[in-house]
C-alpha atoms as a PDB file:
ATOM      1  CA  UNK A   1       0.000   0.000   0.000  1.00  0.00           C
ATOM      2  CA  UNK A   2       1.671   3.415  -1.488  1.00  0.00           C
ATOM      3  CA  UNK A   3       1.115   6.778   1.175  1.00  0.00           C
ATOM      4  CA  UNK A   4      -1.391   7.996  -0.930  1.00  0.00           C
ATOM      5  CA  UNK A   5      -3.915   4.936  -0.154  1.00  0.00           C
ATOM      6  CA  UNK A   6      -2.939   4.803   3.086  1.00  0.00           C
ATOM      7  CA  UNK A   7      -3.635   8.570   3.379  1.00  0.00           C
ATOM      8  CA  UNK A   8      -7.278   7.998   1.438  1.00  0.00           C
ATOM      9  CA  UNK A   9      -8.144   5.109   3.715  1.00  0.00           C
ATOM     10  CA  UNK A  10      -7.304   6.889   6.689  1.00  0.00           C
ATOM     11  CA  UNK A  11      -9.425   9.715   5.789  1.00  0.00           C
ATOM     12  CA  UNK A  12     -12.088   7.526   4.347  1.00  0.00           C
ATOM     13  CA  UNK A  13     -12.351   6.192   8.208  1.00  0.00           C
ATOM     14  CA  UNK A  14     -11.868   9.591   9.690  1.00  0.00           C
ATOM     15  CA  UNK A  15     -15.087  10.452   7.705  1.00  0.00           C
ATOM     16  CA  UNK A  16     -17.138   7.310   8.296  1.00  0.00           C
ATOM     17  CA  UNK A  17     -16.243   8.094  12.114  1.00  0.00           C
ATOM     18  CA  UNK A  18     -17.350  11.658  11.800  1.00  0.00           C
ATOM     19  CA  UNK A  19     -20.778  10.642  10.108  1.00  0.00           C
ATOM     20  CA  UNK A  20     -21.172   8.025  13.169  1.00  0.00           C
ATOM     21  CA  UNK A  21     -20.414  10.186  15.611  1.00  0.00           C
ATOM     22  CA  UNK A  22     -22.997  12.879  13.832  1.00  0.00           C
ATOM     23  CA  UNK A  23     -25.865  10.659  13.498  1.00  0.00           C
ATOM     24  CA  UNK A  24     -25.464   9.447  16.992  1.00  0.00           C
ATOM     25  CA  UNK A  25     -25.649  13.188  18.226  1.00  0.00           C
ATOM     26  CA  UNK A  26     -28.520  14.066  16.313  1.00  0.00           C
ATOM     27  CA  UNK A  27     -30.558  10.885  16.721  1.00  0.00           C
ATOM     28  CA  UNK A  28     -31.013  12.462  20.149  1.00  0.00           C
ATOM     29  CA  UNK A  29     -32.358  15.088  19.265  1.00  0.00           C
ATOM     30  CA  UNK A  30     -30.659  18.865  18.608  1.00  0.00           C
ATOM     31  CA  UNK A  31     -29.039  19.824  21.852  1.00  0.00           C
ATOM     32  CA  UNK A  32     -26.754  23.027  22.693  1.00  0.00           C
ATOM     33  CA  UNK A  33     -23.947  20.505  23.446  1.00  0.00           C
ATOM     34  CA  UNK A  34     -24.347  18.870  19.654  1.00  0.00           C
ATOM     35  CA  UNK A  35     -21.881  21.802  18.381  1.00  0.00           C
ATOM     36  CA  UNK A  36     -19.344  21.696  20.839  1.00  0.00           C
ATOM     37  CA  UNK A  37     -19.373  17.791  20.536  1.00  0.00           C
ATOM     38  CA  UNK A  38     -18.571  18.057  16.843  1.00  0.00           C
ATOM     39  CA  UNK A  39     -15.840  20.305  17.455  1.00  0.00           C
ATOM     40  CA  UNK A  40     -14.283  18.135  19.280  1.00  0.00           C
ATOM     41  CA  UNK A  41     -14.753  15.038  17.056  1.00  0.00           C
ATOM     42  CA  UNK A  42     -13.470  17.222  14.303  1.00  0.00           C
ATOM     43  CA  UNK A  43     -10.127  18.293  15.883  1.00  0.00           C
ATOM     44  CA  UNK A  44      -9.993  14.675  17.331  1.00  0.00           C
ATOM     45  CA  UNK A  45     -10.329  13.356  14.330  1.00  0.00           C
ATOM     46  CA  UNK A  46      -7.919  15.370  11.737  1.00  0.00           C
ATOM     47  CA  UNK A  47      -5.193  16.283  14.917  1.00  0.00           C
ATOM     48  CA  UNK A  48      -2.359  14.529  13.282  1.00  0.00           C
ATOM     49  CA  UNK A  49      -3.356  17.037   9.949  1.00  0.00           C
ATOM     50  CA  UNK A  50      -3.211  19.798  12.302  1.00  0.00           C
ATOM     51  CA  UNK A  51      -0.432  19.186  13.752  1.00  0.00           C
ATOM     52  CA  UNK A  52       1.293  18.607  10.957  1.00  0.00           C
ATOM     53  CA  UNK A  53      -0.018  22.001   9.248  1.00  0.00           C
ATOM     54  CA  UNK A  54       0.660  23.733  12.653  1.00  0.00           C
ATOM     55  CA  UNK A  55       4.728  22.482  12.551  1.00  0.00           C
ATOM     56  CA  UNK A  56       5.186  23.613   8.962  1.00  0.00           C
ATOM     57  CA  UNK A  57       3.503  27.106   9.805  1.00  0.00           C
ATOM     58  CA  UNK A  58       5.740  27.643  12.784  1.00  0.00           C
ATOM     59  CA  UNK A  59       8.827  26.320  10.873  1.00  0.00           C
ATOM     60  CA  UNK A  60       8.383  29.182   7.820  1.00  0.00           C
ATOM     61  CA  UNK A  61       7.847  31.744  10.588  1.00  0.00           C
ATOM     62  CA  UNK A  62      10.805  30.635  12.432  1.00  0.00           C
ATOM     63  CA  UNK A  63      12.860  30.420   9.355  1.00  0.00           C
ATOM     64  CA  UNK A  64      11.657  34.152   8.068  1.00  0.00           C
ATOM     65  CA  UNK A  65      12.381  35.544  11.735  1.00  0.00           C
ATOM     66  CA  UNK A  66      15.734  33.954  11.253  1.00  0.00           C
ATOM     67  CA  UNK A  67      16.483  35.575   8.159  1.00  0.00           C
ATOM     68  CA  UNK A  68      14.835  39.105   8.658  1.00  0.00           C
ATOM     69  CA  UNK A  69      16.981  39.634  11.682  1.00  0.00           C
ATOM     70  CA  UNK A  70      20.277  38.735   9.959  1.00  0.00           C
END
């Protein structure tokens, strides 16, 4: 398996997670803590993503303070 299926799979079951977790939430009925809920799941869900998008973003900043100051 190449890193691009293994990236489509994992966000195949990231999404088949989220939709879950959704129905479950609504399937209750529409509550003030529904929202927040899905926030979380979200974040949960695609943290490794953000992480990795968080690490490049501080890594170009870091490298343009390094260079602007020299």
């Amino acid at each position: 398996m190449n890193t691009g299926q293994r990236s489509l799979l994992g966000n195949l079951n990231r999404g088949l997670i989220l939709v879950l977790t959704l129905t479950g939430l609504l399937m209750d009925g529409y509550q003030g803590s529904v929202l927040p809920c899905t926030f979380a799941v979200i974040v949960w869900l695609w943290l490794p993503l953000c992480t990795r998008i968080e690490a490049n973003i501080l890594n170009r900043v870091g490298a343009n303070l390094g260079h602007s100051s020299s």
